[in-house]
N, C-alpha and C. Protein backbone atom coordinates (compact mmCIF):
# COMPACT_ATOMS: atom_id res chain seq x y z
N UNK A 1 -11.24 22.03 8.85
CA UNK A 1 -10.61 20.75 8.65
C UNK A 1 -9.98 20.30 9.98
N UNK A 2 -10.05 18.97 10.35
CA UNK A 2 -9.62 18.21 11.94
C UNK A 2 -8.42 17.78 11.46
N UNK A 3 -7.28 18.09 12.16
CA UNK A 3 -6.00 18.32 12.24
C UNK A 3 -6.09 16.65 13.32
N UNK A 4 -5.00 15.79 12.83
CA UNK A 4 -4.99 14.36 13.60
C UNK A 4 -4.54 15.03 14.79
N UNK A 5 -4.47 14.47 15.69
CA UNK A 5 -3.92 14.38 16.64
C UNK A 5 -2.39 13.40 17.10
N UNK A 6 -1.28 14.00 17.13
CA UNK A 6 -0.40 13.30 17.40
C UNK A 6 0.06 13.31 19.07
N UNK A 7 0.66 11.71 19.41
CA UNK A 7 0.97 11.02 20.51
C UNK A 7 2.29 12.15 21.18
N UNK A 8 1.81 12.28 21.90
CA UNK A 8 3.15 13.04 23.12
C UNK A 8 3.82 12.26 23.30
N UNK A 9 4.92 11.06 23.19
CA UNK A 9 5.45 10.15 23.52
C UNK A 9 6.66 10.91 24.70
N UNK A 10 6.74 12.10 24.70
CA UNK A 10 7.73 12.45 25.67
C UNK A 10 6.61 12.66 27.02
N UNK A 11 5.53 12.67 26.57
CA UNK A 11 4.61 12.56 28.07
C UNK A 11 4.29 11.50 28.45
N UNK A 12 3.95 10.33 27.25
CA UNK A 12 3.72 9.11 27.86
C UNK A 12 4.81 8.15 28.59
N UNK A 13 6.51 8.63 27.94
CA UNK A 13 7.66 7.94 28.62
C UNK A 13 8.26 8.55 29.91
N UNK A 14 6.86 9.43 30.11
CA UNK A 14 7.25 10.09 31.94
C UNK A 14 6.38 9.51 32.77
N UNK A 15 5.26 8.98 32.49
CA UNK A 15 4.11 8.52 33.16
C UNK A 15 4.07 7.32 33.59
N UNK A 16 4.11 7.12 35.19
CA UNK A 16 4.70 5.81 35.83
C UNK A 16 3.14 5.11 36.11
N UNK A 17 3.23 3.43 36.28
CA UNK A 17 1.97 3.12 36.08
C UNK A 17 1.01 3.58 37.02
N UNK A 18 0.87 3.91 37.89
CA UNK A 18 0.02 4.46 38.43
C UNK A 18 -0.64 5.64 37.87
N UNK A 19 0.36 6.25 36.70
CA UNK A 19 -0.73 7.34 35.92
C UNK A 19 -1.86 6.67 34.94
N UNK A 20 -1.46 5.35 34.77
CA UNK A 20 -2.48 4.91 33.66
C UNK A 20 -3.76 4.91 33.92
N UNK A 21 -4.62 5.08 33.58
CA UNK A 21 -5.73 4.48 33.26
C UNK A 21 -6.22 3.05 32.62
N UNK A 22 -5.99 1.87 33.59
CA UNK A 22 -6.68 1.12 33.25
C UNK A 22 -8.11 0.57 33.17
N UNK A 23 -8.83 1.36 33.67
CA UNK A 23 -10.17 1.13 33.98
C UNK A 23 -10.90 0.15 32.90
N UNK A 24 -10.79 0.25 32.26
CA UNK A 24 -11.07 -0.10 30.64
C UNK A 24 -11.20 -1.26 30.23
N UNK A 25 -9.50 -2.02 30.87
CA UNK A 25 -9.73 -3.40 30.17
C UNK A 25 -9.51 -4.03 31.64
N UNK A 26 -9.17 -5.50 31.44
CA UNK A 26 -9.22 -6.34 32.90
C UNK A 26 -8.09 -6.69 32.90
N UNK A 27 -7.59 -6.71 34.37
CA UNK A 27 -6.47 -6.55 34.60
C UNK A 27 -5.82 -8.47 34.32
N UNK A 28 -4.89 -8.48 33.92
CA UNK A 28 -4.51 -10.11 33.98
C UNK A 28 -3.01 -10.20 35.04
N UNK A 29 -2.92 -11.42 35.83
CA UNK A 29 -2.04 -11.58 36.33
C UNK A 29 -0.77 -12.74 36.18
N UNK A 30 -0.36 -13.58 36.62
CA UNK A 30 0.34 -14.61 35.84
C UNK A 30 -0.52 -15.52 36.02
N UNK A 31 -1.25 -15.91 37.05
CA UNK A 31 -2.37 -17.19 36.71
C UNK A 31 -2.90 -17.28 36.06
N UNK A 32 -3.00 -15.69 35.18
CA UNK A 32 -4.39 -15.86 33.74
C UNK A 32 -3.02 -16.51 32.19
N UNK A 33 -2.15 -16.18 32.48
CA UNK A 33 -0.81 -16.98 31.57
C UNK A 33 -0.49 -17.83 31.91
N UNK A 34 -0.69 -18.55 33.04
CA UNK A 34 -0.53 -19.91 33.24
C UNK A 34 -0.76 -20.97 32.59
N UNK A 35 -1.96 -21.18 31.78
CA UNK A 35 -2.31 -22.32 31.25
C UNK A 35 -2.38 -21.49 29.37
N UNK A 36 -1.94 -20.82 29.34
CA UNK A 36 -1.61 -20.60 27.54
C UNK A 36 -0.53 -20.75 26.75
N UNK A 37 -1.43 -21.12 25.61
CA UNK A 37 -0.93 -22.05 24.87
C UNK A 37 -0.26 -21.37 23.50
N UNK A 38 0.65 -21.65 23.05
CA UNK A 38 1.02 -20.68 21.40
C UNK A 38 0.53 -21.60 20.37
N UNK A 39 -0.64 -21.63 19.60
CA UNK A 39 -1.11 -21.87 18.94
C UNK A 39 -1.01 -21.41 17.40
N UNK A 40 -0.65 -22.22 16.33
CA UNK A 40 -0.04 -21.86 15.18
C UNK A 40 -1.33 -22.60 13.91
N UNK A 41 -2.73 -21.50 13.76
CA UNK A 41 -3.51 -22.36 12.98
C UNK A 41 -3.18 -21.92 11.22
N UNK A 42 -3.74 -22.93 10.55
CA UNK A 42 -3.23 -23.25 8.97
C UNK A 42 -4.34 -22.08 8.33
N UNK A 43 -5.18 -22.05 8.56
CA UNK A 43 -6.01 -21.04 7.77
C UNK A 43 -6.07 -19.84 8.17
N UNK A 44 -5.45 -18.80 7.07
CA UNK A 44 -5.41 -17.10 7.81
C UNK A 44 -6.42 -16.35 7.03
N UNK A 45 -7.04 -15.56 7.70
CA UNK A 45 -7.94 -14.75 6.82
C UNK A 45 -7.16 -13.55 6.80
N UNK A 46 -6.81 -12.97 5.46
CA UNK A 46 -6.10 -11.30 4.90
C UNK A 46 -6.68 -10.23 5.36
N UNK A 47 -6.41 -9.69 6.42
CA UNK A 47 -7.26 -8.04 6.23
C UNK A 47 -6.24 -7.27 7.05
N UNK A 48 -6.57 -5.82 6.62
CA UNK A 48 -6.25 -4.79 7.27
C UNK A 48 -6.29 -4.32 8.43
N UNK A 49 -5.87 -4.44 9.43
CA UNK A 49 -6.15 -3.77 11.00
C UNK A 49 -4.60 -2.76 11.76
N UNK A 50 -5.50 -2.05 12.21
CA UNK A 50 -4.95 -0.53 12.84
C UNK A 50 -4.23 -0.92 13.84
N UNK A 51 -3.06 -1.02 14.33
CA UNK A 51 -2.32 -1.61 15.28
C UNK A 51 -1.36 -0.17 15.86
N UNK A 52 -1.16 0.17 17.31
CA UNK A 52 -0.63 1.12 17.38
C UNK A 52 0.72 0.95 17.00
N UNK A 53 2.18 1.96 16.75
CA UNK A 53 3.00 1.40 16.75
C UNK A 53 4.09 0.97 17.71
N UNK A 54 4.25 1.41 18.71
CA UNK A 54 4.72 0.44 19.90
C UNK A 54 4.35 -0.63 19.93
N UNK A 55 3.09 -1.15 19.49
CA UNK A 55 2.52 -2.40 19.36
C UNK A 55 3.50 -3.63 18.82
N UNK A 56 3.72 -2.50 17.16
CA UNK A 56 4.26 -3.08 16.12
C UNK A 56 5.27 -3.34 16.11
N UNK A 57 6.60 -2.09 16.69
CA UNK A 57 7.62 -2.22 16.71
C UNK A 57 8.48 -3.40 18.20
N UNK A 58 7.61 -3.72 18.97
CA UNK A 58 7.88 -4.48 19.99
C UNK A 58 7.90 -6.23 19.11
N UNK A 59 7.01 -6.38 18.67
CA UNK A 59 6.85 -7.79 17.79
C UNK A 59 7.94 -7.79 16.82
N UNK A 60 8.22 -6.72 16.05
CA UNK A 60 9.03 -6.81 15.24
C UNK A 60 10.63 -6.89 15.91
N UNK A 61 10.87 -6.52 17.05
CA UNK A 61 11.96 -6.91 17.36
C UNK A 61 12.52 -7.99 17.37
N UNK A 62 11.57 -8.77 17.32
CA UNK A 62 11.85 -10.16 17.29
C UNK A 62 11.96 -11.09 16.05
N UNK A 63 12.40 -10.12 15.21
CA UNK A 63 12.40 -10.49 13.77
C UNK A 63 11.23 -11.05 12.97
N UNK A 64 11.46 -12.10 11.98
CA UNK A 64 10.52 -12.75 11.15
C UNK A 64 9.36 -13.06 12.03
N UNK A 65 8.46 -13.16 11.36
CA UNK A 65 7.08 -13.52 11.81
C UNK A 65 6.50 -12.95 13.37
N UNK A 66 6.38 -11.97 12.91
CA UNK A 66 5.86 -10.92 13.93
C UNK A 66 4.02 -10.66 14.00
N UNK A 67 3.97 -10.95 12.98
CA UNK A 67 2.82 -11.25 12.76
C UNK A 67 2.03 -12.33 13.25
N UNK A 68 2.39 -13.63 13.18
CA UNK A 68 2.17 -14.69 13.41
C UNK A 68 2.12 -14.57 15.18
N UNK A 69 3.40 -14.32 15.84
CA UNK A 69 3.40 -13.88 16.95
C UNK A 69 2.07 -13.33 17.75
N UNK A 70 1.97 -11.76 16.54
CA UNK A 70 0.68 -11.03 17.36
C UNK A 70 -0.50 -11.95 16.78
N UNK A 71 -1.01 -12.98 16.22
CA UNK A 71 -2.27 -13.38 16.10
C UNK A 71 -1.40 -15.01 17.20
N UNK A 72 -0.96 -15.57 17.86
CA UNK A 72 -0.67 -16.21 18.56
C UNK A 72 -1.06 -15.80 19.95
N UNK A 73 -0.83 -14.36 20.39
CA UNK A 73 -1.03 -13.92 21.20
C UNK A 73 -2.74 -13.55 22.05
N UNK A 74 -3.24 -12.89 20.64
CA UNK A 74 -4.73 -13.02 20.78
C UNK A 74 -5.13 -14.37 20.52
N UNK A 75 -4.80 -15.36 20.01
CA UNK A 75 -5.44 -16.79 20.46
C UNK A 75 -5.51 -17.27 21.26
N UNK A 76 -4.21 -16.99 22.15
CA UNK A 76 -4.28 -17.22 23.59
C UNK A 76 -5.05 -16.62 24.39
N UNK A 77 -4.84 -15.35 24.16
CA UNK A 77 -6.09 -14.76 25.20
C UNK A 77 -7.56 -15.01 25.04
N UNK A 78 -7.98 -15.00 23.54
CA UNK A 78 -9.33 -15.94 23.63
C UNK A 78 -9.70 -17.36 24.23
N UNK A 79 -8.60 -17.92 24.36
CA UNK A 79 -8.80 -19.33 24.65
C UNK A 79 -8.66 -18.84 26.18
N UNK A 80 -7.83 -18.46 26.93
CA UNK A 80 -7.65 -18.70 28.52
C UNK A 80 -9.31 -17.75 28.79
N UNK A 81 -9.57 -16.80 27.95
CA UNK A 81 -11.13 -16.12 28.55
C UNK A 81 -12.11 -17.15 28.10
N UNK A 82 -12.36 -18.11 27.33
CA UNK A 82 -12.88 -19.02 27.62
C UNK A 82 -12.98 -19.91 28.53
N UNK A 83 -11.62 -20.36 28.76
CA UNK A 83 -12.03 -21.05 29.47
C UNK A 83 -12.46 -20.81 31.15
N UNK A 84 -11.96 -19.46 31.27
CA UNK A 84 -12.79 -18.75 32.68
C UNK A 84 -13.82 -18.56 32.65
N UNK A 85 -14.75 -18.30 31.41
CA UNK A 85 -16.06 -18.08 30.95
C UNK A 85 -16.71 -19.50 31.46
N UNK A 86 -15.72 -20.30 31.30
CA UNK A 86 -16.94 -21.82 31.28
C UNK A 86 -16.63 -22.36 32.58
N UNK A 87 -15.27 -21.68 33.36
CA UNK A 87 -15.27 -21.94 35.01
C UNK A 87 -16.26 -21.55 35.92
N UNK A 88 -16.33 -19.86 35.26
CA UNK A 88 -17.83 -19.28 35.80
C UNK A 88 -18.72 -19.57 35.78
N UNK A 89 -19.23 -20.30 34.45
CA UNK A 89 -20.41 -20.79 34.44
C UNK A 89 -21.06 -21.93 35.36
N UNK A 90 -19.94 -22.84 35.16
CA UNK A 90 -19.83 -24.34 35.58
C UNK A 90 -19.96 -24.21 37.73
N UNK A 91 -19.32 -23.03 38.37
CA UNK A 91 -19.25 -22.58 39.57
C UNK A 91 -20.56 -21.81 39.86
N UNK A 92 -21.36 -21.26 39.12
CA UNK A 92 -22.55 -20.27 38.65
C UNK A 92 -23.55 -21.46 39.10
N UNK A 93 -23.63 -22.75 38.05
CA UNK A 93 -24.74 -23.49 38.34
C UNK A 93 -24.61 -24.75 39.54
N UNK A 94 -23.38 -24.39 40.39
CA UNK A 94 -23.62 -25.63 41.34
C UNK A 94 -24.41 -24.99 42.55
């Protein structure tokens, strides 16, 4: 039987950023937050998703609607990678 694996959090609150590993995702800087927007849409679809909890407990500090928050957040980031998607493109075909 596979025994979970639990988070070292006393190893991860020693590890300065240069230990991270970001390789993974892309790095953003403040110009990529520059032009985003908090977007609040009327139709929610219900489901279940795995969220770490540092994730969770950071949103929730901020009281009510923490939720709303974290799907505000990924709207933004879909929208600003769009619209770099269509800068690239648009710079791609001149």
């Amino acid at each position: 039987m596979n025994k979970l694996s639990k988070t070292n959090y006393d190893k991860l609150d020693n590890l300065s950023d240069n230990d991270i590993n970001y390789s993974d995702i892309p790095e953003t800087d403040e110009e990529f937050w520059n032009d985003a927007e908090v977007v609040f849409p009327s139709n929610k679809t219900h489901l279940s998703i795995r969220l770490d909890d540092d994730i969770i407990s950071w949103f929730k500090q901020f009281g009510r609607g923490y939720q709303t928050k974290i799907n505000a957040v990924l709207r933004s980031y879909i929208l600003n990678t769009k619209k770099k998607q269509s800068k690239s493109r648009s710079n791609a075909s001149v």
